[in-house]
PDBML (XML) file of the C-alpha atoms, coordinates in Angstrom:
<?xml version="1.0" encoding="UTF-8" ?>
<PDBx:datablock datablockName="MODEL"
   xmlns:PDBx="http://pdbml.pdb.org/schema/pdbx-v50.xsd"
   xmlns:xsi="http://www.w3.org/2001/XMLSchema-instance"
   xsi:schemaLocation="http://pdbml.pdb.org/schema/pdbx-v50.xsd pdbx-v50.xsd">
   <PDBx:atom_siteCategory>
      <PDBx:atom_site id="1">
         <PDBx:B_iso_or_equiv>0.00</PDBx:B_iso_or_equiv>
         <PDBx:Cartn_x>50.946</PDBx:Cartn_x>
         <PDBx:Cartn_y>-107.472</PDBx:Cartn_y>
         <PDBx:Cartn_z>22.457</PDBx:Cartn_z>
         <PDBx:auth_asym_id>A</PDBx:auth_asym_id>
         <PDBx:auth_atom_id>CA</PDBx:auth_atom_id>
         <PDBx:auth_comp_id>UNK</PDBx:auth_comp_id>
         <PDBx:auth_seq_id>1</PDBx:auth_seq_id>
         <PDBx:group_PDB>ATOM</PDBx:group_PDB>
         <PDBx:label_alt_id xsi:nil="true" />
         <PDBx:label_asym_id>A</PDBx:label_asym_id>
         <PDBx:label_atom_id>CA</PDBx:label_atom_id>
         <PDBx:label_comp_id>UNK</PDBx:label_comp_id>
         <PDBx:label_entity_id>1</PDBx:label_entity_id>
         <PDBx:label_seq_id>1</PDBx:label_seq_id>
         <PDBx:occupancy>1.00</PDBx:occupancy>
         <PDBx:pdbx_PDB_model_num>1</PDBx:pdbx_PDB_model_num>
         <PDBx:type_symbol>C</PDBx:type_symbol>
      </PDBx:atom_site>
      <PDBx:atom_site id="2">
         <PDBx:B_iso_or_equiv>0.00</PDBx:B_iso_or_equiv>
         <PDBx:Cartn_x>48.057</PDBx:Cartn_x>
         <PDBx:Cartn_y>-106.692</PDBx:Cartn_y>
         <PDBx:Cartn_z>20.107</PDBx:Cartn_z>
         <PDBx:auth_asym_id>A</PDBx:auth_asym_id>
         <PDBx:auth_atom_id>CA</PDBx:auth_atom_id>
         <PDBx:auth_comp_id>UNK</PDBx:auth_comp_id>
         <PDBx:auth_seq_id>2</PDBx:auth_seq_id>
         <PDBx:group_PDB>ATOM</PDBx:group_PDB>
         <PDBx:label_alt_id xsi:nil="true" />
         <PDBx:label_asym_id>A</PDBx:label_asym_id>
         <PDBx:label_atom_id>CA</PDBx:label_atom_id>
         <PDBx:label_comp_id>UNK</PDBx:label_comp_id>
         <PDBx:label_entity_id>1</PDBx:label_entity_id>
         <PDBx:label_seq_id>2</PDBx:label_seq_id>
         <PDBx:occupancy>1.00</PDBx:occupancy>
         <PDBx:pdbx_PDB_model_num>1</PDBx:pdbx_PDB_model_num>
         <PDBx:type_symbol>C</PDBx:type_symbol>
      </PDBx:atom_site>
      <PDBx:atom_site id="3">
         <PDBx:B_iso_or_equiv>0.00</PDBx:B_iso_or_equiv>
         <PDBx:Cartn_x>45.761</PDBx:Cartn_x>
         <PDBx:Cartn_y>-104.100</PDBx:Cartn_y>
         <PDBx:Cartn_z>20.808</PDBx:Cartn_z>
         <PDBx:auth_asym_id>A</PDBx:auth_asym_id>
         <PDBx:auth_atom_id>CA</PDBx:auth_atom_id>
         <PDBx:auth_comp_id>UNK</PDBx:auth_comp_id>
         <PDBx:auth_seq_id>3</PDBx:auth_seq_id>
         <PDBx:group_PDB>ATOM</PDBx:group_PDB>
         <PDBx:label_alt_id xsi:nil="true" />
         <PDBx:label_asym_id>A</PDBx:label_asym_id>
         <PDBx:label_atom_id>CA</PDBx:label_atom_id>
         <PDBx:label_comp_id>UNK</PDBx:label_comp_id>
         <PDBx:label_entity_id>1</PDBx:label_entity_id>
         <PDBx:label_seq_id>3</PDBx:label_seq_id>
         <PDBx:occupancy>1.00</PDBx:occupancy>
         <PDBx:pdbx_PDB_model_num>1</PDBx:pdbx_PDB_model_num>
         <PDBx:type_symbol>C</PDBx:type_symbol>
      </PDBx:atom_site>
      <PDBx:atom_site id="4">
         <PDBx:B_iso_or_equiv>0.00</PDBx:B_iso_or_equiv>
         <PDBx:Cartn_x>42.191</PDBx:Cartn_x>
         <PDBx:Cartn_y>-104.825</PDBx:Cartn_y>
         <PDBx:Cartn_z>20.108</PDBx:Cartn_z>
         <PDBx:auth_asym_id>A</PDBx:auth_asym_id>
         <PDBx:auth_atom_id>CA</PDBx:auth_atom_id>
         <PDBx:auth_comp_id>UNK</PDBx:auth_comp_id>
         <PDBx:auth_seq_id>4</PDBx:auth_seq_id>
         <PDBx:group_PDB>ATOM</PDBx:group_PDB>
         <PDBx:label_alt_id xsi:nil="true" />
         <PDBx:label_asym_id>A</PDBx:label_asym_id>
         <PDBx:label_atom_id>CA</PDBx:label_atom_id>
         <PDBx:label_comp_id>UNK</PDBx:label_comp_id>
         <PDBx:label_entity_id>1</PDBx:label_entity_id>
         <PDBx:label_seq_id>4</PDBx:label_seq_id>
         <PDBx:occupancy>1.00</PDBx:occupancy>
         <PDBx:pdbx_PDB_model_num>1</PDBx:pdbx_PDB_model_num>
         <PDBx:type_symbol>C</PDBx:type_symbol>
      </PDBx:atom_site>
      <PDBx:atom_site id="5">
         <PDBx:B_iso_or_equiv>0.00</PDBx:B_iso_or_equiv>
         <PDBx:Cartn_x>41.145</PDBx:Cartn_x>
         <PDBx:Cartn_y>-101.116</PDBx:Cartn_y>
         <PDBx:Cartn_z>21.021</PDBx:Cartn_z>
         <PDBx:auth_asym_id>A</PDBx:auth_asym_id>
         <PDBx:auth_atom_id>CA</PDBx:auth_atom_id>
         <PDBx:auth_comp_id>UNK</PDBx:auth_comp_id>
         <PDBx:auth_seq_id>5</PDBx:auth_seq_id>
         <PDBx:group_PDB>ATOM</PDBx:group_PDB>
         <PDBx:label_alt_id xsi:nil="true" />
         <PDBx:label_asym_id>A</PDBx:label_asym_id>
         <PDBx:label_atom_id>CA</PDBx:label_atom_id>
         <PDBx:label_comp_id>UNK</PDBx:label_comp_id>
         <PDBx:label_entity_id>1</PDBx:label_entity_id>
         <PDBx:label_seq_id>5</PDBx:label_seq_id>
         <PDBx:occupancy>1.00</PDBx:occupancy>
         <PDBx:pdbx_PDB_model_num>1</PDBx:pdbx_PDB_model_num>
         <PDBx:type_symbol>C</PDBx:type_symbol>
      </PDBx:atom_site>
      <PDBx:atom_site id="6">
         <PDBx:B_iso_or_equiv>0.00</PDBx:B_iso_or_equiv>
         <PDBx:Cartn_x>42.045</PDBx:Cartn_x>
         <PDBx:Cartn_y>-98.388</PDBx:Cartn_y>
         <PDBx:Cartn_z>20.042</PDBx:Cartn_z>
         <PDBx:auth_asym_id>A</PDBx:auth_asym_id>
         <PDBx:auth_atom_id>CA</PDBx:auth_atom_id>
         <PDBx:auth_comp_id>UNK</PDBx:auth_comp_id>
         <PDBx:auth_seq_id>6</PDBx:auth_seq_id>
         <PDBx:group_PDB>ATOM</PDBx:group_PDB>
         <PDBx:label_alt_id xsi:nil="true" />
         <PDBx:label_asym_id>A</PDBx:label_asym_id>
         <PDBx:label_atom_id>CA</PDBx:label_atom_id>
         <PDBx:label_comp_id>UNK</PDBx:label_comp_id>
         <PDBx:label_entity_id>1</PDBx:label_entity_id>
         <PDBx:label_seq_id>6</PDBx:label_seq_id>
         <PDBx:occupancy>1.00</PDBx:occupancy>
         <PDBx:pdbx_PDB_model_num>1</PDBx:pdbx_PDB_model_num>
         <PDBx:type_symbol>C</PDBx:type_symbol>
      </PDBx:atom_site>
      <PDBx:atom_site id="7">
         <PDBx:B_iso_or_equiv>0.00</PDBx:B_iso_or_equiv>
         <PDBx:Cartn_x>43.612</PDBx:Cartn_x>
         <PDBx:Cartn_y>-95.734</PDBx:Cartn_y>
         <PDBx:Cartn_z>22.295</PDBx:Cartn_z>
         <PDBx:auth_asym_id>A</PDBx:auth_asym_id>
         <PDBx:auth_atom_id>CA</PDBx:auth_atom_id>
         <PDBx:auth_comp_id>UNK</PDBx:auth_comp_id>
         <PDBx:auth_seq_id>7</PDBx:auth_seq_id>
         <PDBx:group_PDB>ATOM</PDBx:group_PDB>
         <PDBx:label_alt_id xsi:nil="true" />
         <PDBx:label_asym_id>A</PDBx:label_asym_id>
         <PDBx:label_atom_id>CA</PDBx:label_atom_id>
         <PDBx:label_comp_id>UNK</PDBx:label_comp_id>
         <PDBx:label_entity_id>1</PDBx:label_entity_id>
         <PDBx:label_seq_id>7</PDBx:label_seq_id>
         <PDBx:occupancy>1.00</PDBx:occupancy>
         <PDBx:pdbx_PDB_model_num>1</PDBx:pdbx_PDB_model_num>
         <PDBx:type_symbol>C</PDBx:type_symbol>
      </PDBx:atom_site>
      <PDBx:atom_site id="8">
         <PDBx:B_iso_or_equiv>0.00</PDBx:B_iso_or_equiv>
         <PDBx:Cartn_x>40.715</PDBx:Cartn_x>
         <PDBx:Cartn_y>-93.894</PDBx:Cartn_y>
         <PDBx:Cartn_z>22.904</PDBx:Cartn_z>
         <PDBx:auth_asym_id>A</PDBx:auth_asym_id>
         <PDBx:auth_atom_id>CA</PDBx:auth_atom_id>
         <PDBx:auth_comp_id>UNK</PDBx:auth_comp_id>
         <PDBx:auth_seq_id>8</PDBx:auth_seq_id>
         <PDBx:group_PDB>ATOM</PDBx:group_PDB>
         <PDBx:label_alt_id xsi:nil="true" />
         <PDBx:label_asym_id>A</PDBx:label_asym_id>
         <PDBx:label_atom_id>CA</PDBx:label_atom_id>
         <PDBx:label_comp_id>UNK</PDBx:label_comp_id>
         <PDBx:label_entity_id>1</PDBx:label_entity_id>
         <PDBx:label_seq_id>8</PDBx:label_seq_id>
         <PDBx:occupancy>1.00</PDBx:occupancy>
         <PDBx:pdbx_PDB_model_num>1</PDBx:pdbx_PDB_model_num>
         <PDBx:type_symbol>C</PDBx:type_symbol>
      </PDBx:atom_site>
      <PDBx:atom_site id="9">
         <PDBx:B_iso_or_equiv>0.00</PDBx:B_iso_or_equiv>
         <PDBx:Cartn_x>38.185</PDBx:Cartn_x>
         <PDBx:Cartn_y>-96.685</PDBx:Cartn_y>
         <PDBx:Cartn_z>24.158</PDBx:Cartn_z>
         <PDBx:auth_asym_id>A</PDBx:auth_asym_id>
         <PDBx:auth_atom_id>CA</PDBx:auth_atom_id>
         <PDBx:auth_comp_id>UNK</PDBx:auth_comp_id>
         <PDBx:auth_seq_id>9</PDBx:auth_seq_id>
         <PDBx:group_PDB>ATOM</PDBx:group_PDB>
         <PDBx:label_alt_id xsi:nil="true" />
         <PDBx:label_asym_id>A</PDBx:label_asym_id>
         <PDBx:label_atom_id>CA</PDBx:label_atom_id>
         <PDBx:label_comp_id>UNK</PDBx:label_comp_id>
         <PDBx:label_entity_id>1</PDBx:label_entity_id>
         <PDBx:label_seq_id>9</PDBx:label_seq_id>
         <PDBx:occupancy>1.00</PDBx:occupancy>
         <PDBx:pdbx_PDB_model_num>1</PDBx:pdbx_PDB_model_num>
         <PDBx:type_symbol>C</PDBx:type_symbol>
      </PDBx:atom_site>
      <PDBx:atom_site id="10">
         <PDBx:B_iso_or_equiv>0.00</PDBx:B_iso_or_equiv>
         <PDBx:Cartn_x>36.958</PDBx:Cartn_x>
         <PDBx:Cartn_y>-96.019</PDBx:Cartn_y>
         <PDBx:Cartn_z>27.872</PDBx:Cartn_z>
         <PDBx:auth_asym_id>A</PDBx:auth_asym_id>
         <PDBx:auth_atom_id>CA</PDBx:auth_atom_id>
         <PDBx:auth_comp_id>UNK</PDBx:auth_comp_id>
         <PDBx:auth_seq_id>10</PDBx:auth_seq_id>
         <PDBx:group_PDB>ATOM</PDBx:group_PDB>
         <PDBx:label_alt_id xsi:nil="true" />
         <PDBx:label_asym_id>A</PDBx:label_asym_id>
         <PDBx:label_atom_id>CA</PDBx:label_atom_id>
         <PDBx:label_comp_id>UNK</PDBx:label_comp_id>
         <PDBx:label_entity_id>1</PDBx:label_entity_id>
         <PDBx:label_seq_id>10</PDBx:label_seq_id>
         <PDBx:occupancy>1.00</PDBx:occupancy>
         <PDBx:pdbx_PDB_model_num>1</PDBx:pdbx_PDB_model_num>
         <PDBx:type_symbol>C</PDBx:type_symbol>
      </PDBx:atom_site>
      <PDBx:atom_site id="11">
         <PDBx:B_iso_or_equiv>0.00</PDBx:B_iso_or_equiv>
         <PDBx:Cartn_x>37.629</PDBx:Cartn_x>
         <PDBx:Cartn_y>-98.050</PDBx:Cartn_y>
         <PDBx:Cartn_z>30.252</PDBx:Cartn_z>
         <PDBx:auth_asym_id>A</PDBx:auth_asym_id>
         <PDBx:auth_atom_id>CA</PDBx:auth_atom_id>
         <PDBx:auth_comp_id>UNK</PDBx:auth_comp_id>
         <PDBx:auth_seq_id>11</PDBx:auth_seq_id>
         <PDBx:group_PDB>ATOM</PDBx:group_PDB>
         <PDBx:label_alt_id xsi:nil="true" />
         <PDBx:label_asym_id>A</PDBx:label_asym_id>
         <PDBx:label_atom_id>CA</PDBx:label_atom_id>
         <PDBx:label_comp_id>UNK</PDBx:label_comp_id>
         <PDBx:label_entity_id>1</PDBx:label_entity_id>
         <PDBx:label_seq_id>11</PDBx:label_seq_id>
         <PDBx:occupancy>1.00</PDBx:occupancy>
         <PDBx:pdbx_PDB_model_num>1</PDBx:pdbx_PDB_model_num>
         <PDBx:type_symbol>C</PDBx:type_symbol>
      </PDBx:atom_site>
      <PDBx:atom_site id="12">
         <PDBx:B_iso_or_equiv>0.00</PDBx:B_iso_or_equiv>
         <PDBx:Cartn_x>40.344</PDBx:Cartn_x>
         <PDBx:Cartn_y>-99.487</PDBx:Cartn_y>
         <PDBx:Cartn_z>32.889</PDBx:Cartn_z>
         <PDBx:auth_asym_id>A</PDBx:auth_asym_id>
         <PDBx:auth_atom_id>CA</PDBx:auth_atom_id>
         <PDBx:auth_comp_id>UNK</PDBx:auth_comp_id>
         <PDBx:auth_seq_id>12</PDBx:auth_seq_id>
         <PDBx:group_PDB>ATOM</PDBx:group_PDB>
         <PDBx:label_alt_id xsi:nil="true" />
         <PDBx:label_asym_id>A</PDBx:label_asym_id>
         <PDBx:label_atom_id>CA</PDBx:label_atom_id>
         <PDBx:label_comp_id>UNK</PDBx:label_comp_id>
         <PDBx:label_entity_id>1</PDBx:label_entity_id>
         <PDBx:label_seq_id>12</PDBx:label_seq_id>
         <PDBx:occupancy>1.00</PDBx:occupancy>
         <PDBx:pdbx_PDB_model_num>1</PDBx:pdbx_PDB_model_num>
         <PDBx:type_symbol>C</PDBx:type_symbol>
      </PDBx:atom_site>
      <PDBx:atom_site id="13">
         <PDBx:B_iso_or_equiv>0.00</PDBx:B_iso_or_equiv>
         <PDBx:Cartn_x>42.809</PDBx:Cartn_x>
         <PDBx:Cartn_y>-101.029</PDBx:Cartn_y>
         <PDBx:Cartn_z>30.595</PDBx:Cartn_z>
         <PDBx:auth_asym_id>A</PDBx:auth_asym_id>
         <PDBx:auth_atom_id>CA</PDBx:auth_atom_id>
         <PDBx:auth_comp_id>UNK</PDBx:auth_comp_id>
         <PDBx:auth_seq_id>13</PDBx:auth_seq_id>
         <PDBx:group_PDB>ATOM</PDBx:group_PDB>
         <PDBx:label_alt_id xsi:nil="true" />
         <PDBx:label_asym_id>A</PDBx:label_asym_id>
         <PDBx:label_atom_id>CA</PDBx:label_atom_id>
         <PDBx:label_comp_id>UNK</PDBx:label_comp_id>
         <PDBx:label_entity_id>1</PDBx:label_entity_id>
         <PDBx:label_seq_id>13</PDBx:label_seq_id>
         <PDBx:occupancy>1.00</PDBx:occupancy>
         <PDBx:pdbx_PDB_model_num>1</PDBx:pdbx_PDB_model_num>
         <PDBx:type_symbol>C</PDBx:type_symbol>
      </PDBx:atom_site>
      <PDBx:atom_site id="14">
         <PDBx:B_iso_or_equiv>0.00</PDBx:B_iso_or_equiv>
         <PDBx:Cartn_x>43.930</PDBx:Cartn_x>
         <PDBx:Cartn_y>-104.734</PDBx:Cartn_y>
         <PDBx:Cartn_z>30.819</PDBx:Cartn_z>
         <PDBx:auth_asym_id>A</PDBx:auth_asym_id>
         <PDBx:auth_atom_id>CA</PDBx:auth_atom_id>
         <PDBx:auth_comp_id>UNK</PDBx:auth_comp_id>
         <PDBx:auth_seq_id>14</PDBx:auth_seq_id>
         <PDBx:group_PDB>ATOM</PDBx:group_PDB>
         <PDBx:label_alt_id xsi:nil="true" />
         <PDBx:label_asym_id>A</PDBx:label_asym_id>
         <PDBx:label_atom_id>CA</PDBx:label_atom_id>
         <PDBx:label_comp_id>UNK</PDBx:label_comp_id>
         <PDBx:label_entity_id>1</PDBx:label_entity_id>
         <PDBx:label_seq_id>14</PDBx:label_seq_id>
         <PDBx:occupancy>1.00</PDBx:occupancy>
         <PDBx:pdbx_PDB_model_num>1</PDBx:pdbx_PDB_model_num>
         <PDBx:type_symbol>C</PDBx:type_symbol>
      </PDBx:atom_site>
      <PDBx:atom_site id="15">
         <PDBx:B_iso_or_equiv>0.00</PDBx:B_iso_or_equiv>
         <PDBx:Cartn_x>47.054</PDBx:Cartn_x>
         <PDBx:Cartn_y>-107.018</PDBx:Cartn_y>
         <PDBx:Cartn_z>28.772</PDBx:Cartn_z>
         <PDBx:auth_asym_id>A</PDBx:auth_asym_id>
         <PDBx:auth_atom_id>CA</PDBx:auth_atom_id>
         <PDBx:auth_comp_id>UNK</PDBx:auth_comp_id>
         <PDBx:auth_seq_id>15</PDBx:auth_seq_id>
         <PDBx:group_PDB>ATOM</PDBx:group_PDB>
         <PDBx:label_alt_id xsi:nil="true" />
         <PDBx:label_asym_id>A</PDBx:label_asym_id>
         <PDBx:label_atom_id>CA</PDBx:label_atom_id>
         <PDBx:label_comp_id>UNK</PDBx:label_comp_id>
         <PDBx:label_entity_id>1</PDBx:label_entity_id>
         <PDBx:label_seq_id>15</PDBx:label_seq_id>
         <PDBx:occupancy>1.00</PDBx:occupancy>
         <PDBx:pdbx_PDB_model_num>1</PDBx:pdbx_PDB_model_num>
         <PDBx:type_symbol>C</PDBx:type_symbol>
      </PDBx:atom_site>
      <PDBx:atom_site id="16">
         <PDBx:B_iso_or_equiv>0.00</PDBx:B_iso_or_equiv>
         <PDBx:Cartn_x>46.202</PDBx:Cartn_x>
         <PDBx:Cartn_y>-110.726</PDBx:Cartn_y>
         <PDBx:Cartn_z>28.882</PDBx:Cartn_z>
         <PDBx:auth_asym_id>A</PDBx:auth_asym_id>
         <PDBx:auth_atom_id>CA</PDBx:auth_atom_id>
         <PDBx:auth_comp_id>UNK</PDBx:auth_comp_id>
         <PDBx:auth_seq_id>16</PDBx:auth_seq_id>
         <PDBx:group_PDB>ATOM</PDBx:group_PDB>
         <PDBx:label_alt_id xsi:nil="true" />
         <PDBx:label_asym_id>A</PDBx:label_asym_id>
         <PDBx:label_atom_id>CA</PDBx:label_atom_id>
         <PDBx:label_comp_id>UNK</PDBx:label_comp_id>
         <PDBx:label_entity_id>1</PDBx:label_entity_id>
         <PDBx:label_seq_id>16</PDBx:label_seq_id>
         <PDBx:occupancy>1.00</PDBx:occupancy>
         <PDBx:pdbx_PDB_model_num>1</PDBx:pdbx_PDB_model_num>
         <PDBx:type_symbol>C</PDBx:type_symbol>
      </PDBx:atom_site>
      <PDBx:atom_site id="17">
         <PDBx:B_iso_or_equiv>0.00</PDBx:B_iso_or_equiv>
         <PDBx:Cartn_x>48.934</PDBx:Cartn_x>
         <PDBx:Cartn_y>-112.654</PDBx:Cartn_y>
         <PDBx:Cartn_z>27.949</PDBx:Cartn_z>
         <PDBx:auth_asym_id>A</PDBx:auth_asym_id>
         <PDBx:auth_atom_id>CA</PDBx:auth_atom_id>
         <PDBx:auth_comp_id>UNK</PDBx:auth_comp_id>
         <PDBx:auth_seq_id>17</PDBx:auth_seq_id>
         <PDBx:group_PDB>ATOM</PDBx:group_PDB>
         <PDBx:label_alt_id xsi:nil="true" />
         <PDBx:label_asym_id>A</PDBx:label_asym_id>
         <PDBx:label_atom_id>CA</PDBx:label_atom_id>
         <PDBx:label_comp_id>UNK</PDBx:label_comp_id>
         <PDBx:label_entity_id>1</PDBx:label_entity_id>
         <PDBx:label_seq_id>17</PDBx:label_seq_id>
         <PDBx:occupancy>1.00</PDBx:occupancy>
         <PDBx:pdbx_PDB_model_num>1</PDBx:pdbx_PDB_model_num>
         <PDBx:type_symbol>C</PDBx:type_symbol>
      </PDBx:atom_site>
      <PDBx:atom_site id="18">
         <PDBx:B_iso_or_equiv>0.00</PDBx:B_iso_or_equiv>
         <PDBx:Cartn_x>49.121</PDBx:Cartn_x>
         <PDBx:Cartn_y>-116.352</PDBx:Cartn_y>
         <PDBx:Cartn_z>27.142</PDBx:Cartn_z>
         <PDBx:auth_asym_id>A</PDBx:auth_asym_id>
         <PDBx:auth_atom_id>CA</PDBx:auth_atom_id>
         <PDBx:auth_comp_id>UNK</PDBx:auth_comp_id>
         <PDBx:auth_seq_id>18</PDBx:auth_seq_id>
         <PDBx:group_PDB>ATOM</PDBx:group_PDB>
         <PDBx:label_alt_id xsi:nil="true" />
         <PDBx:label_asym_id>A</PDBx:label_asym_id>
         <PDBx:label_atom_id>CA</PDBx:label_atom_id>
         <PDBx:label_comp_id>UNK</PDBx:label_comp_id>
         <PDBx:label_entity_id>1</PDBx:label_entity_id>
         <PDBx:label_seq_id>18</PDBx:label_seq_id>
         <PDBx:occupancy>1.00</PDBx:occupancy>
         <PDBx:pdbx_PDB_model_num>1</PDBx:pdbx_PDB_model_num>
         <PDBx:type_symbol>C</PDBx:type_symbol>
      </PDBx:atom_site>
      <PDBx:atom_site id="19">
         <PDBx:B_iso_or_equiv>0.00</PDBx:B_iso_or_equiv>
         <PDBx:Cartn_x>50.752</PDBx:Cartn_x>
         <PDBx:Cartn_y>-119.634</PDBx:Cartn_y>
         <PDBx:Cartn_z>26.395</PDBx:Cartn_z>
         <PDBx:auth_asym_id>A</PDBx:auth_asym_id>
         <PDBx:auth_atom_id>CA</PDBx:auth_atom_id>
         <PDBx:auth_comp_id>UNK</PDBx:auth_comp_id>
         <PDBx:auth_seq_id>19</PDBx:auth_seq_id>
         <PDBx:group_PDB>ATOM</PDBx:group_PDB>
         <PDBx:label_alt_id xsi:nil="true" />
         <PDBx:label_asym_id>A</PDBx:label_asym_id>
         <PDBx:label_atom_id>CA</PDBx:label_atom_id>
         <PDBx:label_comp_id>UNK</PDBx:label_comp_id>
         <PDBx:label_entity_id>1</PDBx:label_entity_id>
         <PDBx:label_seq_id>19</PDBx:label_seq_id>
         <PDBx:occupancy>1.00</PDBx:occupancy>
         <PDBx:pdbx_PDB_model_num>1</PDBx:pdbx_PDB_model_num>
         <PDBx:type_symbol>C</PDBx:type_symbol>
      </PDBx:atom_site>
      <PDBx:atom_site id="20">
         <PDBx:B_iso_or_equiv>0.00</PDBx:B_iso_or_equiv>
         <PDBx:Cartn_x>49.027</PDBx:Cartn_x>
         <PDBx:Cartn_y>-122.534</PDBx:Cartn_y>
         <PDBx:Cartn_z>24.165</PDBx:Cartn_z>
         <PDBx:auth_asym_id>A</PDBx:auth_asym_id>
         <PDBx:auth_atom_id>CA</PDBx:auth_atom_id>
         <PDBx:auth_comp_id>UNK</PDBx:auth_comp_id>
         <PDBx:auth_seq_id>20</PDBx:auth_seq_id>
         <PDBx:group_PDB>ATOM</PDBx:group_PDB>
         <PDBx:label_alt_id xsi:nil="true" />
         <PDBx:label_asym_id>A</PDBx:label_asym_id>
         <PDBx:label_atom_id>CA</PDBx:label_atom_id>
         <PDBx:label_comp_id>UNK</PDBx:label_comp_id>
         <PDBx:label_entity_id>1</PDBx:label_entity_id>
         <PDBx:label_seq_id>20</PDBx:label_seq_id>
         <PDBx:occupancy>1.00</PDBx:occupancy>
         <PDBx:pdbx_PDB_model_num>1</PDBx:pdbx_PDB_model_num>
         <PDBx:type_symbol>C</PDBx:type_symbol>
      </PDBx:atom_site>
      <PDBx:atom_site id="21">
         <PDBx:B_iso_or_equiv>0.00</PDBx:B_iso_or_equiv>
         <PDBx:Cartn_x>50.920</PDBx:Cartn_x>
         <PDBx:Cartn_y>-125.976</PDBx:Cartn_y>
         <PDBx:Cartn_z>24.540</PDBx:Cartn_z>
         <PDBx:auth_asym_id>A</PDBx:auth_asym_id>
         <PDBx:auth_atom_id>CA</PDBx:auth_atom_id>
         <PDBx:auth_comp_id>UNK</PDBx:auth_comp_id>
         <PDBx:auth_seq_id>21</PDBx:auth_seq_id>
         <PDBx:group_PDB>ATOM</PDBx:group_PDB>
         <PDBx:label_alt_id xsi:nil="true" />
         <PDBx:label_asym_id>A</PDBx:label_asym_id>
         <PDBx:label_atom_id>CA</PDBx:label_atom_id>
         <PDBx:label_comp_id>UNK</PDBx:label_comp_id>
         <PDBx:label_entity_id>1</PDBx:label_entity_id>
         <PDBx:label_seq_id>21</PDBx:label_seq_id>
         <PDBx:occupancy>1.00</PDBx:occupancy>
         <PDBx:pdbx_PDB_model_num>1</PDBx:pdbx_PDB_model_num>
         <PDBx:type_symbol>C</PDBx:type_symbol>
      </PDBx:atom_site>
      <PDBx:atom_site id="22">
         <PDBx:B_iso_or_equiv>0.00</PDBx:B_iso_or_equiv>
         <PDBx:Cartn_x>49.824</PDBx:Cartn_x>
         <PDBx:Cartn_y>-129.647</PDBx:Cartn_y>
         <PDBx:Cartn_z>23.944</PDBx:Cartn_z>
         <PDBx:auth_asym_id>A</PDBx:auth_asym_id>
         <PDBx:auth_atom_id>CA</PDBx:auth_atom_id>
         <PDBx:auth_comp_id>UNK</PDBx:auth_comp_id>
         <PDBx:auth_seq_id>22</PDBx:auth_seq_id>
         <PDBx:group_PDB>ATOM</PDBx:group_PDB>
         <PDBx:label_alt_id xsi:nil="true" />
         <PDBx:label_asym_id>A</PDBx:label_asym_id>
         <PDBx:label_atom_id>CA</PDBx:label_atom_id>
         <PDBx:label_comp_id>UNK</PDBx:label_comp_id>
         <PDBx:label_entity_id>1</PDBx:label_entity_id>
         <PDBx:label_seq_id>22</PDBx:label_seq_id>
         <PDBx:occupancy>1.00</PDBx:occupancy>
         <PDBx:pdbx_PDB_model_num>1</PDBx:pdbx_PDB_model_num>
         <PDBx:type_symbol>C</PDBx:type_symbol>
      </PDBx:atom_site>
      <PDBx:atom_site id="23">
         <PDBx:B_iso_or_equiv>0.00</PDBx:B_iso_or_equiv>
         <PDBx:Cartn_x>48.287</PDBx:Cartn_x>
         <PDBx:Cartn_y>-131.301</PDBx:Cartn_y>
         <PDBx:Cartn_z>27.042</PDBx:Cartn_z>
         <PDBx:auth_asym_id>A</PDBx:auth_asym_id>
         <PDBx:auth_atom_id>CA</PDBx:auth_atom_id>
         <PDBx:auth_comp_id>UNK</PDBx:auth_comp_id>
         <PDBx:auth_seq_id>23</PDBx:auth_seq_id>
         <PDBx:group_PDB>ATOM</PDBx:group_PDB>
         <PDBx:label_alt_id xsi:nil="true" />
         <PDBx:label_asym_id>A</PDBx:label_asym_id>
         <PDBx:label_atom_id>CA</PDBx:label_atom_id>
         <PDBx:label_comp_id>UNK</PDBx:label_comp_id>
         <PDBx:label_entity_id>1</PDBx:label_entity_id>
         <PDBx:label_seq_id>23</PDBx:label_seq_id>
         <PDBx:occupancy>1.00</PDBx:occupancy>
         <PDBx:pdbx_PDB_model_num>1</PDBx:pdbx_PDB_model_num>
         <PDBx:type_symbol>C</PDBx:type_symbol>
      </PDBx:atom_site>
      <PDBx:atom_site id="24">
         <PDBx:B_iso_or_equiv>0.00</PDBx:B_iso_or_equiv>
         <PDBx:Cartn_x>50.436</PDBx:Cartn_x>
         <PDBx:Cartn_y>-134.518</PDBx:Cartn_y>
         <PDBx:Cartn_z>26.361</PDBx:Cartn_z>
         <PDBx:auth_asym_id>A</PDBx:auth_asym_id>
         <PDBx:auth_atom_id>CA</PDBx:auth_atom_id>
         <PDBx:auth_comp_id>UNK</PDBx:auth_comp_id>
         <PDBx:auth_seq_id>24</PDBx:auth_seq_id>
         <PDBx:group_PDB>ATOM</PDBx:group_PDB>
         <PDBx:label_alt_id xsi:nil="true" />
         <PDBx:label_asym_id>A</PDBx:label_asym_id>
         <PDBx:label_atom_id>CA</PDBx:label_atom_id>
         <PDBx:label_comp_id>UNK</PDBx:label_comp_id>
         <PDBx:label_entity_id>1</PDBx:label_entity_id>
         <PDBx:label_seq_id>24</PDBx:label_seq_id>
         <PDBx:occupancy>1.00</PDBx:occupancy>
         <PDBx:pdbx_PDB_model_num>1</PDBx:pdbx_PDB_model_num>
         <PDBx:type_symbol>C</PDBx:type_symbol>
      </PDBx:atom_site>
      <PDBx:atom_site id="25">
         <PDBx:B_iso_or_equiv>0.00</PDBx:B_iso_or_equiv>
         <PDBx:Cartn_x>54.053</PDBx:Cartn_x>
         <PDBx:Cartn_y>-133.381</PDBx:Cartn_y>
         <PDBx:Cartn_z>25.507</PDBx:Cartn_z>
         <PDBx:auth_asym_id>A</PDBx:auth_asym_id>
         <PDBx:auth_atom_id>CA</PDBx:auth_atom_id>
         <PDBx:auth_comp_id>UNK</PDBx:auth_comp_id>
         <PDBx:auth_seq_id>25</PDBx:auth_seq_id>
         <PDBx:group_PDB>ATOM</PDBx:group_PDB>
         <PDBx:label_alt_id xsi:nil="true" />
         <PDBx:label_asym_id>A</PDBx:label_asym_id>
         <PDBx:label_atom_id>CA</PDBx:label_atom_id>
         <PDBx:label_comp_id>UNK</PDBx:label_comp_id>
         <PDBx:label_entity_id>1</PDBx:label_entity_id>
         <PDBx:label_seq_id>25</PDBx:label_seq_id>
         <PDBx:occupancy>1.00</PDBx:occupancy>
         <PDBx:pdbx_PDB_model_num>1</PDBx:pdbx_PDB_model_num>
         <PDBx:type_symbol>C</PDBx:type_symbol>
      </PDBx:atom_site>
   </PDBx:atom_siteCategory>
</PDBx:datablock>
């Protein structure tokens, strides 16, 4: 997971994780 804030930010934290694929195969 990268973090794209930095321990100190405010705010309820959320991870998004995620999968790219081709749409045919």
């Amino acid at each position: 997971i990268v973090s794209i804030v930095g321990e100190a930010e405010p705010g309820p934290r959320l991870t998004v994780e995620g999968l790219v694929r081709d749409a045919e195969t």
